[in-house]
C-alpha atoms as a PDB file:
ATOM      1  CA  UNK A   1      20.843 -88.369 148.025  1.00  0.00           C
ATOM      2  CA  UNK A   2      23.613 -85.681 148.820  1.00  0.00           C
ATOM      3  CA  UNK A   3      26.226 -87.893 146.355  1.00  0.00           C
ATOM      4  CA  UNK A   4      23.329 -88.441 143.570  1.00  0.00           C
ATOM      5  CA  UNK A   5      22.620 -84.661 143.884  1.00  0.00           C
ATOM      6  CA  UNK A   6      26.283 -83.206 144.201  1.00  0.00           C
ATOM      7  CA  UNK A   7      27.119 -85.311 141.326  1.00  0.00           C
ATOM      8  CA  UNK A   8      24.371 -83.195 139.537  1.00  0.00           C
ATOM      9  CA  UNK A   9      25.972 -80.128 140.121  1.00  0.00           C
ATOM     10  CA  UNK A  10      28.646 -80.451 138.014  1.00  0.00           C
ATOM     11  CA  UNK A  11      29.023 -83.415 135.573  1.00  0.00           C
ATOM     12  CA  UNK A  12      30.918 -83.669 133.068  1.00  0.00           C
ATOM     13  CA  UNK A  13      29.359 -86.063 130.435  1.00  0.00           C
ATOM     14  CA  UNK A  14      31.412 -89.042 131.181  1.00  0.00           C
ATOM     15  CA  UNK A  15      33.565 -91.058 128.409  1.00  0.00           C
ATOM     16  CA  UNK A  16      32.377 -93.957 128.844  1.00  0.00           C
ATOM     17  CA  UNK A  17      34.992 -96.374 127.383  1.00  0.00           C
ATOM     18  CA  UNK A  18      34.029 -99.290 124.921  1.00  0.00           C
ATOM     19  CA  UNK A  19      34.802-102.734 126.382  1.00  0.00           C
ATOM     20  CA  UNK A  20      36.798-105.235 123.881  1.00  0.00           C
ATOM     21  CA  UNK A  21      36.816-109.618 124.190  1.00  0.00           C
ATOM     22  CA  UNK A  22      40.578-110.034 126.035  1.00  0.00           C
ATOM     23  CA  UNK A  23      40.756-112.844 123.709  1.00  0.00           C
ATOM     24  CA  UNK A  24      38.245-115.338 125.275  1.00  0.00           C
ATOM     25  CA  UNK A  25      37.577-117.815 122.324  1.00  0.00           C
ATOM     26  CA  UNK A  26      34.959-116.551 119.458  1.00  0.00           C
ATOM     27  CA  UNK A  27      32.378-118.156 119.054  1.00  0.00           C
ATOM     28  CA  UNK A  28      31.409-119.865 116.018  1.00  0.00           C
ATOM     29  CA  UNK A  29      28.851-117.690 113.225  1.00  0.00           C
ATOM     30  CA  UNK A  30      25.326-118.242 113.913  1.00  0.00           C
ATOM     31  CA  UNK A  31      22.237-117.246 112.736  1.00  0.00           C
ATOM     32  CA  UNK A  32      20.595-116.298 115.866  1.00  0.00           C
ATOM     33  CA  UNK A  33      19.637-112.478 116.628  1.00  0.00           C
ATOM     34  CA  UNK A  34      20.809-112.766 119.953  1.00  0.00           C
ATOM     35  CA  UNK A  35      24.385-113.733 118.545  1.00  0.00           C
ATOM     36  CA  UNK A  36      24.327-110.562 116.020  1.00  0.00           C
ATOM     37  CA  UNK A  37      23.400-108.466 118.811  1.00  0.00           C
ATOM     38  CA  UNK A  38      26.544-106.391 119.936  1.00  0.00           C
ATOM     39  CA  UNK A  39      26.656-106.983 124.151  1.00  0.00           C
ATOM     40  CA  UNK A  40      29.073-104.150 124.312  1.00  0.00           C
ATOM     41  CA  UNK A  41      27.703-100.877 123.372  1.00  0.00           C
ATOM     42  CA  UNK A  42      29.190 -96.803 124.472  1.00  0.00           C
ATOM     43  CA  UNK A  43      26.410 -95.382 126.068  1.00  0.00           C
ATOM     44  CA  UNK A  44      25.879 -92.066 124.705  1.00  0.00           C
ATOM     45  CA  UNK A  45      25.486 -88.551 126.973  1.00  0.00           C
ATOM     46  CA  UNK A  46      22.015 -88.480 126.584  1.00  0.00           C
ATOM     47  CA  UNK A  47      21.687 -91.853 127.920  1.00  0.00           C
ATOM     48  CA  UNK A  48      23.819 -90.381 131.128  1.00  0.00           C
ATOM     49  CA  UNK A  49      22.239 -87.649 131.563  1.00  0.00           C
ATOM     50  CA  UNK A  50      18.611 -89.909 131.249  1.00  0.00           C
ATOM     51  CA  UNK A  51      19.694 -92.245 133.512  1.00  0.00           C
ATOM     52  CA  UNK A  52      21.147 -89.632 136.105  1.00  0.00           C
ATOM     53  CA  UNK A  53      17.755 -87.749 135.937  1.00  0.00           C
ATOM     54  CA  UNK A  54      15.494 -90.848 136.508  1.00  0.00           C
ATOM     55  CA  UNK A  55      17.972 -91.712 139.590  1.00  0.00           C
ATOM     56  CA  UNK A  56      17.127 -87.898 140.912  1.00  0.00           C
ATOM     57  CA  UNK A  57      13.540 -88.702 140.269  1.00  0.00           C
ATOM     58  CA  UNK A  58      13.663 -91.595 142.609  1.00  0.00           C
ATOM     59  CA  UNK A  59      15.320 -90.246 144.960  1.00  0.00           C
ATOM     60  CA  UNK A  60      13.763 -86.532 145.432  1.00  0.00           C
ATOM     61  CA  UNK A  61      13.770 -85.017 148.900  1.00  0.00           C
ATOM     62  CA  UNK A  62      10.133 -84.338 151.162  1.00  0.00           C
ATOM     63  CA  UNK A  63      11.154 -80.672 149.847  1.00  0.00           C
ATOM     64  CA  UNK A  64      11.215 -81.288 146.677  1.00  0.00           C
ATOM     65  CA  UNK A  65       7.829 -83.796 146.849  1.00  0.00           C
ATOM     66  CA  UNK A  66       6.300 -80.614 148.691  1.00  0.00           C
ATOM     67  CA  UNK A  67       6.665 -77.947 146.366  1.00  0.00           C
ATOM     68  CA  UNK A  68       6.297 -79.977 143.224  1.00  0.00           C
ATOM     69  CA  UNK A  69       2.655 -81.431 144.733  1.00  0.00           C
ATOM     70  CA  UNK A  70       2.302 -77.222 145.411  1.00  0.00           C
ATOM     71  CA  UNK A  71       3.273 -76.102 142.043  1.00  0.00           C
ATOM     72  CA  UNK A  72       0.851 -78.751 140.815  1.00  0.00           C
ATOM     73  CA  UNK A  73      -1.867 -77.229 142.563  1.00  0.00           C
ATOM     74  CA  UNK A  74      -1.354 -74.438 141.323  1.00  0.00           C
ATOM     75  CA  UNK A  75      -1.415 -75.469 138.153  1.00  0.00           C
ATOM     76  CA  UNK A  76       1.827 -73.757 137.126  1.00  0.00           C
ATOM     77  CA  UNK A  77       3.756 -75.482 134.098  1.00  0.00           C
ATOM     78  CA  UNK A  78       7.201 -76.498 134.879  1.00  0.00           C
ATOM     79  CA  UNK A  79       9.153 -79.350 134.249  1.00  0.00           C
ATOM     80  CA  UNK A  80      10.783 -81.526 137.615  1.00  0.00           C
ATOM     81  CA  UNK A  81      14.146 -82.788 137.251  1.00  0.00           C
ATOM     82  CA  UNK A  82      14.630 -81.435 133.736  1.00  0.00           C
ATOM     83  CA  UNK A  83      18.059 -81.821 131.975  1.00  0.00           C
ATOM     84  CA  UNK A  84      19.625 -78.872 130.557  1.00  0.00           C
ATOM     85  CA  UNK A  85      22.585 -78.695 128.646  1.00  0.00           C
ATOM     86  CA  UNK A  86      25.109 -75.979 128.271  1.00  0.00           C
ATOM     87  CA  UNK A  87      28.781 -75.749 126.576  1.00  0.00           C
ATOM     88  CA  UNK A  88      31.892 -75.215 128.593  1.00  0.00           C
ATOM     89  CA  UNK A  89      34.787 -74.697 126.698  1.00  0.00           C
ATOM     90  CA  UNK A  90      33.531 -75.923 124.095  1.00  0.00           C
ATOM     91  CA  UNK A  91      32.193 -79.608 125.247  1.00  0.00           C
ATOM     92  CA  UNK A  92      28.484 -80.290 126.304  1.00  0.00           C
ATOM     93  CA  UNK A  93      27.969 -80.841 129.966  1.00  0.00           C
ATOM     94  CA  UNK A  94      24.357 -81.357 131.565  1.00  0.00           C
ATOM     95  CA  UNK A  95      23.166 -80.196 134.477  1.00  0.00           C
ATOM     96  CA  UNK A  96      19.658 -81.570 136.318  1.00  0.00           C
ATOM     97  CA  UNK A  97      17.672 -78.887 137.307  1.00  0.00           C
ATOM     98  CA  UNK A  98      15.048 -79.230 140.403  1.00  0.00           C
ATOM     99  CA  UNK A  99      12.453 -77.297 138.894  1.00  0.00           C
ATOM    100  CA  UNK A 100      12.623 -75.487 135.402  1.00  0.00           C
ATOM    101  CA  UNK A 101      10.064 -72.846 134.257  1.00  0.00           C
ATOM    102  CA  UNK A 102      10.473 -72.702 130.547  1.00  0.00           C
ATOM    103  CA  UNK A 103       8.782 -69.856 129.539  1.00  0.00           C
ATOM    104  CA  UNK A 104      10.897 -68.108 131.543  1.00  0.00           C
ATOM    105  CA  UNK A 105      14.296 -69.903 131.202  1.00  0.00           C
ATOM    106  CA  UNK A 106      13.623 -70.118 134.939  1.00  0.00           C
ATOM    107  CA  UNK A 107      15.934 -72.980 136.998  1.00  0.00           C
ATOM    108  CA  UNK A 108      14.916 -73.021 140.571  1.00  0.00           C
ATOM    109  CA  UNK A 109      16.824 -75.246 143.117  1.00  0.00           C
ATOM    110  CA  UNK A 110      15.900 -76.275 146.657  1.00  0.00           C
ATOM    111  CA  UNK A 111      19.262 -76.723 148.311  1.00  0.00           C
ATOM    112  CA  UNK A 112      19.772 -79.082 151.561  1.00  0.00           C
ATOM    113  CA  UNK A 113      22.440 -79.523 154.346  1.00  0.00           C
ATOM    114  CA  UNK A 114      24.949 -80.817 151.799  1.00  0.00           C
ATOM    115  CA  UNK A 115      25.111 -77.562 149.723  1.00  0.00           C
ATOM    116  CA  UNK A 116      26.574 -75.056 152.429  1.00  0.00           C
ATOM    117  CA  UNK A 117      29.982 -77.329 152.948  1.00  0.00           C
ATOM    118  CA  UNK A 118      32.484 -75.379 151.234  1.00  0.00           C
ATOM    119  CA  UNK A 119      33.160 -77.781 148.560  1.00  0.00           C
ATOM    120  CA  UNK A 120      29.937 -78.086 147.239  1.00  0.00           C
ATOM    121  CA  UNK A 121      29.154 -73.846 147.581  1.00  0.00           C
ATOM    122  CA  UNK A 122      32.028 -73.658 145.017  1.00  0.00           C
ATOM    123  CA  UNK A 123      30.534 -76.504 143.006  1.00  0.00           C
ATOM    124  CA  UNK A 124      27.258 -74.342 143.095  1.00  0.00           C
ATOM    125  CA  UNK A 125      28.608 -71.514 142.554  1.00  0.00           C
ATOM    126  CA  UNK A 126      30.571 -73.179 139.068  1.00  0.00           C
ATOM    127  CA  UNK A 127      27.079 -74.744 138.049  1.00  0.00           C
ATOM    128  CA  UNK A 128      25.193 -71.841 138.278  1.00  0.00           C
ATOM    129  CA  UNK A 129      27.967 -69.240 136.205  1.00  0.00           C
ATOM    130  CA  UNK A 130      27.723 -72.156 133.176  1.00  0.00           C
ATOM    131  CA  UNK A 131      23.834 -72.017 133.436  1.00  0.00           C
ATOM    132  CA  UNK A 132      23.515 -68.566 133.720  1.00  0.00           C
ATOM    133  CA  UNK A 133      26.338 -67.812 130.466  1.00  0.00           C
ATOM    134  CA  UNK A 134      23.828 -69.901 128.951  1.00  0.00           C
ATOM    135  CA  UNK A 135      21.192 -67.729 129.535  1.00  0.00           C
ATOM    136  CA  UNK A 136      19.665 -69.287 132.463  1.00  0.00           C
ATOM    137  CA  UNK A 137      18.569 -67.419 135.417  1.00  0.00           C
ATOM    138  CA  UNK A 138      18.563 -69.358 138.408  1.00  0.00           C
ATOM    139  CA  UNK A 139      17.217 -69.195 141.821  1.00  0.00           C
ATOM    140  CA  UNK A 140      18.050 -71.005 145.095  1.00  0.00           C
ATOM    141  CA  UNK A 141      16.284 -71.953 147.996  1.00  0.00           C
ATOM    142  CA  UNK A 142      16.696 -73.397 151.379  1.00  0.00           C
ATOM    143  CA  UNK A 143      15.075 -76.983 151.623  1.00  0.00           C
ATOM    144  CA  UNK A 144      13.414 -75.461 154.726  1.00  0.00           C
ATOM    145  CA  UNK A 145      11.918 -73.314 152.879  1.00  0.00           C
ATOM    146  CA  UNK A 146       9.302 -75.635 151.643  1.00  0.00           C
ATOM    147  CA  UNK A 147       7.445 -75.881 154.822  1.00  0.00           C
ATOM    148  CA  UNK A 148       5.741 -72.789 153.263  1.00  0.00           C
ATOM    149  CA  UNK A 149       5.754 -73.883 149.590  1.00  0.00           C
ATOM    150  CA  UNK A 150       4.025 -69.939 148.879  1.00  0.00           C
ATOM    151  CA  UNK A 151       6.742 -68.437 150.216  1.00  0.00           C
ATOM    152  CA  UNK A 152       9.105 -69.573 147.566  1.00  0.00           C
ATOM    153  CA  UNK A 153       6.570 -68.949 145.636  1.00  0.00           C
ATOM    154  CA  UNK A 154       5.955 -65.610 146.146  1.00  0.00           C
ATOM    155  CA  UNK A 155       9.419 -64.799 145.573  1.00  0.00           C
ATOM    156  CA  UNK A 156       9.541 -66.653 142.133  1.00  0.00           C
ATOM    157  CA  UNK A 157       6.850 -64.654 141.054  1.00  0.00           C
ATOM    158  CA  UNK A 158       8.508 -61.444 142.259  1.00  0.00           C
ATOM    159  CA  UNK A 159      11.390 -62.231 140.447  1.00  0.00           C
ATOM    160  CA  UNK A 160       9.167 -63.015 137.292  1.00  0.00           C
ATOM    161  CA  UNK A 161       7.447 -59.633 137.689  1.00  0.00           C
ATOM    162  CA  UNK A 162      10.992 -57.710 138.064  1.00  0.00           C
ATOM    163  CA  UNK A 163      12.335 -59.281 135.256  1.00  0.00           C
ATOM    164  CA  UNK A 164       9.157 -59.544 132.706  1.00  0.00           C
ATOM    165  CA  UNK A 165       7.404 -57.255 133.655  1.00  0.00           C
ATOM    166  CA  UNK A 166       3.936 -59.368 133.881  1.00  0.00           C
ATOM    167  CA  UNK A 167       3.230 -62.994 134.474  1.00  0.00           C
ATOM    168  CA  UNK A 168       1.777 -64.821 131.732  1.00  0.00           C
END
């Protein structure tokens, strides 16, 4: 999980180069779909940023599970594992968000062991200024936190109520 995730934190949409015949033989012109088809395609970013999410998906932590089954009960709309895409410089990056709270351009993300080595703090810390130039605000929690789901919670609606004013 910890490479999956860190990889998550800050990806840049990968070039992903096309692959050429090194001059194997052609084969001869036939009339067959399968021999039109083109085996080698470039997969675009939002095909990488797709596939990334549905790995995350797959591999989500107990703390995650927890407070998405909790956020469920409550019947709160949010979106798990959401892709959200931001410029740097002038190039699209994505970035997979744990949980993302639309109406209120809301990212909140339940961080494990793997986020307090110093490498990945600074990785965090780069994530988080591109989301929040992009108008994000974003909030971080422990992943022990979610042994009291309402905690976390409580302090998402807080925040809701100090910025908004009211919770709709």
């Amino acid at each position: 999980i910890s490479q999956a995730k860190s990889n998550a934190y800050l990806h840049n949409s990968p070039q992903v180069s096309t692959i050429y015949n090194s001059g194997a033989p052609k084969k001869k012109a036939s009339k067959s779909k399968k021999d039109n088809a083109q085996p080698f395609k470039k997969e675009s970013q939002k095909d990488v940023s797709e596939r990334f999410r549905k790995q995350l998906i797959s591999r989500a932590t107990k703390s995650e599970l927890a407070f998405k089954k909790f956020l469920d009960n409550q019947m709160v709309a949010y979106q798990f594992q959401k892709v959200i895409w931001v410029s740097v410089d002038c190039e699209q990056k994505f970035y997979i968000a744990d949980f993302f709270f639309k109406r209120y351009n809301l990212i909140v993300e339940l961080d494990g062991e793997y986020h307090y080595t110093e490498e990945q703090k600074k990785l965090d810390d780069i994530r988080t200024m591109h989301l929040r130039r992009a108008g994000y605000f974003v909030l971080r929690f422990d992943n022990s936190a979610t042994d009291n789901s309402k905690v976390i919670y409580d302090n998402i609606v807080e925040f809701i109520k100090e910025k908004f004013g009211i919770i709709q």
